[in-house]
C-alpha atoms as a PDB file:
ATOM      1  CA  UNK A   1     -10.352  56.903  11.602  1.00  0.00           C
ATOM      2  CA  UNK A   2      -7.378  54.770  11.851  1.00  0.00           C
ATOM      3  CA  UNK A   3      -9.289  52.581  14.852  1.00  0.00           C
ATOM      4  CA  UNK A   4     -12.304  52.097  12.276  1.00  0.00           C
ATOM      5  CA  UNK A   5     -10.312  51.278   9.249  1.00  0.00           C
ATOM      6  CA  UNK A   6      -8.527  48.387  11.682  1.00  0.00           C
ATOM      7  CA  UNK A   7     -11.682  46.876  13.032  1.00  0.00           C
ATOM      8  CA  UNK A   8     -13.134  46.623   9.589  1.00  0.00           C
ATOM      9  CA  UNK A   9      -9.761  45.285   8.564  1.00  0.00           C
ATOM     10  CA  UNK A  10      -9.910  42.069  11.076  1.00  0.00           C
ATOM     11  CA  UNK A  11     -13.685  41.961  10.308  1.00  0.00           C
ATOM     12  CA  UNK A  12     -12.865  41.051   7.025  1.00  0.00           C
ATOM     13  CA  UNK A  13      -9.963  38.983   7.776  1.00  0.00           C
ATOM     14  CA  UNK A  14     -11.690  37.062  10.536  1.00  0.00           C
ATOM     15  CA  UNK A  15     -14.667  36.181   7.630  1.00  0.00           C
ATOM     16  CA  UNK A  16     -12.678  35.184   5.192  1.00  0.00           C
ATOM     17  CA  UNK A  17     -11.867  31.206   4.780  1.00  0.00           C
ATOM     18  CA  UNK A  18      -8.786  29.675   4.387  1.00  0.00           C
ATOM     19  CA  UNK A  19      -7.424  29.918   0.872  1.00  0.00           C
ATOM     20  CA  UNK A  20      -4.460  27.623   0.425  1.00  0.00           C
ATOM     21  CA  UNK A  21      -1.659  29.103  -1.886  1.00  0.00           C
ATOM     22  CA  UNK A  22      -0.283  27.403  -4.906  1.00  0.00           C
ATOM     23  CA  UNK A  23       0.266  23.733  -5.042  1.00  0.00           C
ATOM     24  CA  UNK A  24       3.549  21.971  -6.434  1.00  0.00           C
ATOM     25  CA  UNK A  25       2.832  20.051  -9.614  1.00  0.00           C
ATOM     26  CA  UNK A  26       5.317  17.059  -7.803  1.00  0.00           C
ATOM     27  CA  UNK A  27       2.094  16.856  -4.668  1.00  0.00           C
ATOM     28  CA  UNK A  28      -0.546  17.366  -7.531  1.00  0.00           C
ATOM     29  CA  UNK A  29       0.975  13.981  -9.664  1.00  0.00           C
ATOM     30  CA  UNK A  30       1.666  12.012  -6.686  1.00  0.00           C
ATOM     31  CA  UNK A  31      -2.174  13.147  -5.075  1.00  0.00           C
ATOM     32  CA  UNK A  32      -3.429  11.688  -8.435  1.00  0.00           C
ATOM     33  CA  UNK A  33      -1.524   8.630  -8.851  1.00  0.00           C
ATOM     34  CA  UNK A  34      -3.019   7.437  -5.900  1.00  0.00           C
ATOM     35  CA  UNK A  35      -6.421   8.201  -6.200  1.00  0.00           C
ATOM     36  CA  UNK A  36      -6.273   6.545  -9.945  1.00  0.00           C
ATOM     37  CA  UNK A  37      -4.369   3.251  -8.000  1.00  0.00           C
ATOM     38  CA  UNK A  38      -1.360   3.813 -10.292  1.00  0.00           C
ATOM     39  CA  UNK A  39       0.737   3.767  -7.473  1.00  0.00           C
ATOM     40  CA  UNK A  40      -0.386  -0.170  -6.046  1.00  0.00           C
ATOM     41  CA  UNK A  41       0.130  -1.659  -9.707  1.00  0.00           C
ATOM     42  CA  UNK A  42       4.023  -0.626  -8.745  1.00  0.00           C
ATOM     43  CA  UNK A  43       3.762  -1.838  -4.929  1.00  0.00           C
ATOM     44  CA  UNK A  44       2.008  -4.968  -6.284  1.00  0.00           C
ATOM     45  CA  UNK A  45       4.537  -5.947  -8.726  1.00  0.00           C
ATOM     46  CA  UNK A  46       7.570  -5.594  -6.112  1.00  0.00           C
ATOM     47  CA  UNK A  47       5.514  -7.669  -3.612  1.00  0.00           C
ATOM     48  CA  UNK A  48       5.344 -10.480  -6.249  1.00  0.00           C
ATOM     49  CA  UNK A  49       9.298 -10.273  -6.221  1.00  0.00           C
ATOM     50  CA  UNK A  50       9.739 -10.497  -2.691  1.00  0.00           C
ATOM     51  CA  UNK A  51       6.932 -12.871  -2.599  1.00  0.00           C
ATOM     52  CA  UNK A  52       8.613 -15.268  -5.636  1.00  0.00           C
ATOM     53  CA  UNK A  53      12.128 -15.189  -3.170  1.00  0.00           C
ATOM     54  CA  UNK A  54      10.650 -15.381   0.395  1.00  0.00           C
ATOM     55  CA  UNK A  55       8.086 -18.694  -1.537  1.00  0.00           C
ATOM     56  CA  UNK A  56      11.045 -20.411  -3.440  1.00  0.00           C
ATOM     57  CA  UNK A  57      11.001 -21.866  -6.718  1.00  0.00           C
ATOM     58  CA  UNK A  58       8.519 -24.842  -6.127  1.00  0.00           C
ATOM     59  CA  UNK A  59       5.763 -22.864  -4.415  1.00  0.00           C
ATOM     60  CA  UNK A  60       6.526 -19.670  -6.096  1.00  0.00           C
ATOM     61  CA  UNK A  61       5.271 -21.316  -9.493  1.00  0.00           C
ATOM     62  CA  UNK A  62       1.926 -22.045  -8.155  1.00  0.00           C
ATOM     63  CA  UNK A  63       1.318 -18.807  -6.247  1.00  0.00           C
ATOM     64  CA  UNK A  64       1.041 -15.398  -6.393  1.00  0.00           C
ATOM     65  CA  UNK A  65       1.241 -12.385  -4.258  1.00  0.00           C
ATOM     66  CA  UNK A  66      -1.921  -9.811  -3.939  1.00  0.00           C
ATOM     67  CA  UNK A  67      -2.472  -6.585  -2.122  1.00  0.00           C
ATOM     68  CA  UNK A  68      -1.240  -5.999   1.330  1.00  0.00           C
ATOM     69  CA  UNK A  69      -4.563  -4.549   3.298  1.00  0.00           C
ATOM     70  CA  UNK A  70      -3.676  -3.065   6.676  1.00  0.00           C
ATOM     71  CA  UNK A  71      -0.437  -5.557   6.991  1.00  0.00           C
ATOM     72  CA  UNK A  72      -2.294  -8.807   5.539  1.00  0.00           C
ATOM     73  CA  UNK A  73      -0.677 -10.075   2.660  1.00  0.00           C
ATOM     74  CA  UNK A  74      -3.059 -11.629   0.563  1.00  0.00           C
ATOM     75  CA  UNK A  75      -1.532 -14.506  -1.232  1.00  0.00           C
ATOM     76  CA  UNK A  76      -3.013 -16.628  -4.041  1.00  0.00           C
ATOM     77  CA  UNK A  77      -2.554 -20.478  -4.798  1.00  0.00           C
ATOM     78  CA  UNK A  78      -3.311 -22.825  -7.692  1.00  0.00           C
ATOM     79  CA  UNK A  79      -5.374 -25.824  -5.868  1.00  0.00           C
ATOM     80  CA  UNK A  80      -5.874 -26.098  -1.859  1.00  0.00           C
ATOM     81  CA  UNK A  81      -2.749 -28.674  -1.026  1.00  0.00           C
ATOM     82  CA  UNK A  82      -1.254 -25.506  -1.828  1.00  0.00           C
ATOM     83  CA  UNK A  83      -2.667 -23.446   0.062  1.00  0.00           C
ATOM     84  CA  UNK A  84      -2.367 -26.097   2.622  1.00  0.00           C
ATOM     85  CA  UNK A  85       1.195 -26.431   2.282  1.00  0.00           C
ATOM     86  CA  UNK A  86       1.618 -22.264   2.481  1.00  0.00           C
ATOM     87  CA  UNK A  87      -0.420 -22.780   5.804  1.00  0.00           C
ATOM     88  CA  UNK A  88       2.198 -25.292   7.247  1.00  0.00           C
ATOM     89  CA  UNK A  89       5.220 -22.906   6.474  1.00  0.00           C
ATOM     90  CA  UNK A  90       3.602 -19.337   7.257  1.00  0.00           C
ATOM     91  CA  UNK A  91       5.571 -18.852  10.320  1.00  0.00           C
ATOM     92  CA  UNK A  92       9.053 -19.256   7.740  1.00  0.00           C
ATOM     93  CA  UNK A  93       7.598 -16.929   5.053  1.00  0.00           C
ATOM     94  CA  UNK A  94       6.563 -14.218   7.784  1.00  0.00           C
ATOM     95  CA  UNK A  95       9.788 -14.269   8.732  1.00  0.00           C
ATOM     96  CA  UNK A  96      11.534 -13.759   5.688  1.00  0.00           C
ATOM     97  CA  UNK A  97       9.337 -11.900   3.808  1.00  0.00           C
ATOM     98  CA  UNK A  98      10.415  -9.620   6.994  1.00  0.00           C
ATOM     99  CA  UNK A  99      13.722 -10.087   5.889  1.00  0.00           C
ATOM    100  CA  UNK A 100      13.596  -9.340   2.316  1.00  0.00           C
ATOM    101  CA  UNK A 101      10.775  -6.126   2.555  1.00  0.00           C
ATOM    102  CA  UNK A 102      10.829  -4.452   5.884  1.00  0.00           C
ATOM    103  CA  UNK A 103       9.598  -1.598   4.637  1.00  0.00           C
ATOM    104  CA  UNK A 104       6.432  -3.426   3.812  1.00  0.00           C
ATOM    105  CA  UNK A 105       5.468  -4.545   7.426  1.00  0.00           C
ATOM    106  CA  UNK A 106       3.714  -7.478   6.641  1.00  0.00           C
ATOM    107  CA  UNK A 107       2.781  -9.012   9.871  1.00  0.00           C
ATOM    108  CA  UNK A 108       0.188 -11.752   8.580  1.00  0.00           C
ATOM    109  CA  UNK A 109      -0.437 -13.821   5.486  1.00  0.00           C
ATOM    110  CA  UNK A 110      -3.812 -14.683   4.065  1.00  0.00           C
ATOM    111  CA  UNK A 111      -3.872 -17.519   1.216  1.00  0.00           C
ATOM    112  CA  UNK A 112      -6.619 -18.120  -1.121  1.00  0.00           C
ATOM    113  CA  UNK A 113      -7.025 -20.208  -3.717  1.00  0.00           C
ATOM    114  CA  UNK A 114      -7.193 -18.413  -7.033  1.00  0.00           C
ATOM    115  CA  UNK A 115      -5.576 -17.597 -10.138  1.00  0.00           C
ATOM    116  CA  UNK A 116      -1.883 -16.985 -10.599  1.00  0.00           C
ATOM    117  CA  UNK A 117      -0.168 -15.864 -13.859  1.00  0.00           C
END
């Protein structure tokens, strides 16, 4: 009796799907930040920062920094001489946007020309 009541146990066991247990309401808020995209309005505003510093003051007024997309920076300008002008000294903002955000691994810059608030 004991040998049947086992068998049917596993039976049952081996049938049944995976049921996860109860979730922490800390993973739940942080799952749905994301998926809402509350979480890159944050990460976008500290990349203008670091942007605005690693830039300086003269090209820093006539651009902005957008998303970062698999370690592209995406960087808007007012007109294309600056955009130009970001083009000439990407090597020096690579390097210290390194410098000021290394968490961010930004390996590459992409400038466009677009608007900047």
């Amino acid at each position: 009796m004991d040998d049947e009541l086992t068998a049917v146990c596993r039976d049952i066991a081996a049938r049944q799907r995976y049921r996860a247990g109860p979730r922490r309401v800390a993973d739940a808020v942080n799952e749905l930040l994301a998926r809402r995209g509350y979480a890159d309005v944050q990460s976008a505003a500290s990349h203008a920062d670091i942007w605005r510093a690693a830039a300086g003051s003269p090209l820093g007024e006539h651009s902005a920094a957008g998303k970062i997309r698999r370690g592209v920076l995406e960087v808007f300008a007012r007109n294309s001489a600056i955009v130009q002008e970001l083009t000439f000294r990407r090597k020096q903002l690579l390097a210290d946007l390194a410098r000021l955000g290394p968490e961010r691994k930004i390996r590459d810059l992409k400038f466009r020309v677009g608007p900047v608030d």
